[in-house]
C-alpha atoms as a PDB file:
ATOM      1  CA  UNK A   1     135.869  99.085 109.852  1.00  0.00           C
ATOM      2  CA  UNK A   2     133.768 101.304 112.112  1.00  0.00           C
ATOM      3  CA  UNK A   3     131.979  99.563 115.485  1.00  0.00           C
ATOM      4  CA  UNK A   4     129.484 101.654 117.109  1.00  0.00           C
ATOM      5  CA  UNK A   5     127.039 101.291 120.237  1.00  0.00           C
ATOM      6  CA  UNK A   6     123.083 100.872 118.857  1.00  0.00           C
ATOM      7  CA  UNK A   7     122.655 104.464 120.048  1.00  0.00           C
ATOM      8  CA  UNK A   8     125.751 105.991 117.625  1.00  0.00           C
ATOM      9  CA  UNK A   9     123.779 103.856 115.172  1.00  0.00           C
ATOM     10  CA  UNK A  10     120.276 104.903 115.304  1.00  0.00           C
ATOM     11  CA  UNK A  11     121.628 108.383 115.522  1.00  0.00           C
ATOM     12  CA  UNK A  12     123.082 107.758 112.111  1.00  0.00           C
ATOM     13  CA  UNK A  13     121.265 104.817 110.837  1.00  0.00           C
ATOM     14  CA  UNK A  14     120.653 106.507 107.241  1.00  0.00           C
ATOM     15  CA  UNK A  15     124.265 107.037 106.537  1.00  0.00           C
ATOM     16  CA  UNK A  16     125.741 103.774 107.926  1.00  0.00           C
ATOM     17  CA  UNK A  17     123.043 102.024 105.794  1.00  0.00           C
ATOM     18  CA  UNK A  18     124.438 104.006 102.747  1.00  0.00           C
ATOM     19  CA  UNK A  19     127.885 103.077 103.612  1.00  0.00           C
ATOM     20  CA  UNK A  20     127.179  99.534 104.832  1.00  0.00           C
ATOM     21  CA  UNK A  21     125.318  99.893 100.740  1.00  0.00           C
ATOM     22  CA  UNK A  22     129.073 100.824  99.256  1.00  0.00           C
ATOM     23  CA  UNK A  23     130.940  97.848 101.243  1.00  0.00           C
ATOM     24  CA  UNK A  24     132.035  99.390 104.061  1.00  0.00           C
ATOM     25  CA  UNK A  25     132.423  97.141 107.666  1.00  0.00           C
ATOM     26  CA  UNK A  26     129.768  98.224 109.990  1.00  0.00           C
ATOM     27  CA  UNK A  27     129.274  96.828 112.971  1.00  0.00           C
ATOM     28  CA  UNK A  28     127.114  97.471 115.627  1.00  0.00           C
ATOM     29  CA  UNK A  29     127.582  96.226 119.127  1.00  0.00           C
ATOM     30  CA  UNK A  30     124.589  93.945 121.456  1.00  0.00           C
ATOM     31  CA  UNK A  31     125.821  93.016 124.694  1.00  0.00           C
ATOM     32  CA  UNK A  32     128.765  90.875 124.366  1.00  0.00           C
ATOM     33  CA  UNK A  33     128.068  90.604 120.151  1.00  0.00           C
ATOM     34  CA  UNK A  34     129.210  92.205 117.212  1.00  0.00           C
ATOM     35  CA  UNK A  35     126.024  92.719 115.052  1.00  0.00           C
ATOM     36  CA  UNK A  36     127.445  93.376 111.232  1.00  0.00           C
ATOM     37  CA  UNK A  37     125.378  95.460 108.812  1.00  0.00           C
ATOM     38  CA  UNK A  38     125.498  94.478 105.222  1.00  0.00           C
ATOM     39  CA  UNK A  39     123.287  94.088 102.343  1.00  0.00           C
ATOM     40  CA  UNK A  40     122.177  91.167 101.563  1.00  0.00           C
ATOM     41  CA  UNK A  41     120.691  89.395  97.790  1.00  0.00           C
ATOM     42  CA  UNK A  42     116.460  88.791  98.831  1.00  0.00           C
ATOM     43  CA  UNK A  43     115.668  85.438  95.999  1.00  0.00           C
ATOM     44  CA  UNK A  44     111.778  85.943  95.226  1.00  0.00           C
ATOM     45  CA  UNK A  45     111.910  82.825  93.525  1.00  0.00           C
ATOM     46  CA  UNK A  46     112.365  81.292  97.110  1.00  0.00           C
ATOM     47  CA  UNK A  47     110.395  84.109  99.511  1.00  0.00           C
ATOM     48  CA  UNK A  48     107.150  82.470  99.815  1.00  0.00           C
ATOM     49  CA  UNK A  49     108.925  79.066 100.777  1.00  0.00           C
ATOM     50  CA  UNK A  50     110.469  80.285 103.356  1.00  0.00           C
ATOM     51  CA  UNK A  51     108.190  83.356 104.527  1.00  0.00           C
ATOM     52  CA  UNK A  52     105.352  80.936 104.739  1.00  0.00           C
ATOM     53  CA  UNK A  53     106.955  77.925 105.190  1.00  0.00           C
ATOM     54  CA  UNK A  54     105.385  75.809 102.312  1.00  0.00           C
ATOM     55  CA  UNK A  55     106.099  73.127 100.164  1.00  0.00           C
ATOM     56  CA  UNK A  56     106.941  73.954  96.175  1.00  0.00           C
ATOM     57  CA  UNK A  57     103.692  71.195  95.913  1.00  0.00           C
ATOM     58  CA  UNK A  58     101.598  73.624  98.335  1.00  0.00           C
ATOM     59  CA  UNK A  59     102.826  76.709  96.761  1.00  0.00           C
ATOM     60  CA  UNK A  60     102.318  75.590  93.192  1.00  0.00           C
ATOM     61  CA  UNK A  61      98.462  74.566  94.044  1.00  0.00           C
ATOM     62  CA  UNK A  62      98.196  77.545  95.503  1.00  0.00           C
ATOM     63  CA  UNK A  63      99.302  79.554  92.536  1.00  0.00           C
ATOM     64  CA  UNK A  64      97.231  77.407  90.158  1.00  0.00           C
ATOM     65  CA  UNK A  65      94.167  77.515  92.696  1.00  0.00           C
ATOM     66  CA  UNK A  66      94.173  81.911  93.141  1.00  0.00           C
ATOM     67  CA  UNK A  67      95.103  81.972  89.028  1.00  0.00           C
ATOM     68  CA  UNK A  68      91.788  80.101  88.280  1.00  0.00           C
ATOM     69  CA  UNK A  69      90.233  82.220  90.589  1.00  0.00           C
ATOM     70  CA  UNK A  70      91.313  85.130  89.501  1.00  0.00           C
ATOM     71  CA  UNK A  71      90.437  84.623  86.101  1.00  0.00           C
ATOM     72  CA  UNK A  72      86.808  83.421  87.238  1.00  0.00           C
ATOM     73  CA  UNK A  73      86.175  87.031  88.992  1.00  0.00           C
ATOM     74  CA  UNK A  74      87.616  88.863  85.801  1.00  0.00           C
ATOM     75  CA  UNK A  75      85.521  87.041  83.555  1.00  0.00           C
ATOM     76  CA  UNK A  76      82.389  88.149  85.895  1.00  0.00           C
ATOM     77  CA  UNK A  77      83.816  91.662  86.286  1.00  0.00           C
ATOM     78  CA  UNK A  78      84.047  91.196  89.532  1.00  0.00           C
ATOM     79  CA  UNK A  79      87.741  91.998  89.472  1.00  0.00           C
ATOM     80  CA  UNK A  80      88.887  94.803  87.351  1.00  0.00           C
ATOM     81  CA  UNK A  81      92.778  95.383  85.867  1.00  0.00           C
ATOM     82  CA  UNK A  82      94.075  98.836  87.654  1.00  0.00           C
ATOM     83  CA  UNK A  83      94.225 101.744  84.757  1.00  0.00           C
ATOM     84  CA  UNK A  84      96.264 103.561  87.042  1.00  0.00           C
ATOM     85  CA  UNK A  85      94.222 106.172  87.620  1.00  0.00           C
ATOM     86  CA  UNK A  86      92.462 104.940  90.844  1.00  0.00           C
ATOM     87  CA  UNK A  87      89.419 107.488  90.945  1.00  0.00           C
ATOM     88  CA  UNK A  88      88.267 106.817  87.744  1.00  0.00           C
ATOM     89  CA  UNK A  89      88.359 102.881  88.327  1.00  0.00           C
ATOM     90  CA  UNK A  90      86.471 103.363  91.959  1.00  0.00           C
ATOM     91  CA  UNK A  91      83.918 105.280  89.813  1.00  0.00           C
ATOM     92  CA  UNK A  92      83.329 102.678  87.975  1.00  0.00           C
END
């Protein structure tokens, strides 16, 4: 377990991150707290709900609503799939 002040730990943020990465107790301390650095498992599925604070109803009309859209400006040519090769595709 290693504790260090946020200076010792923005002095050698890369490394703790790597070991924090591996398993290894970090903590940092904030005042009178112990701050722990771990990873942590993101869930896509659930970002948008929670990022943006939306239903699964809004979300799902909003899906539906910008796929219809997107298909509309694709079908016009206003809205182009990326080649990925971005000069030639502003050229056109």
């Amino acid at each position: 377990m290693t504790t260090l002040s946020p200076t010792q730990a923005r002095t050698n943020l890369s490394s703790l991150l790597k070991r924090a990465a591996k398993g290894e107790d970090i903590r940092i301390l904030h005042g009178d707290q112990v701050i722990a650095l771990r990873p942590v498992t993101v869930h896509s599925d659930d970002y948008a709900l929670r990022e943006y604070d939306v239903t699964e109803e809004e979300l799902d009309r909003f899906v539906k609503r910008m796929d219809k859209q997107i298909a509309r400006e694709r079908k016009t040519g206003a809205m182009k799939r990326y080649s990925g090769n971005l000069e030639a595709d502003l050229a056109d």
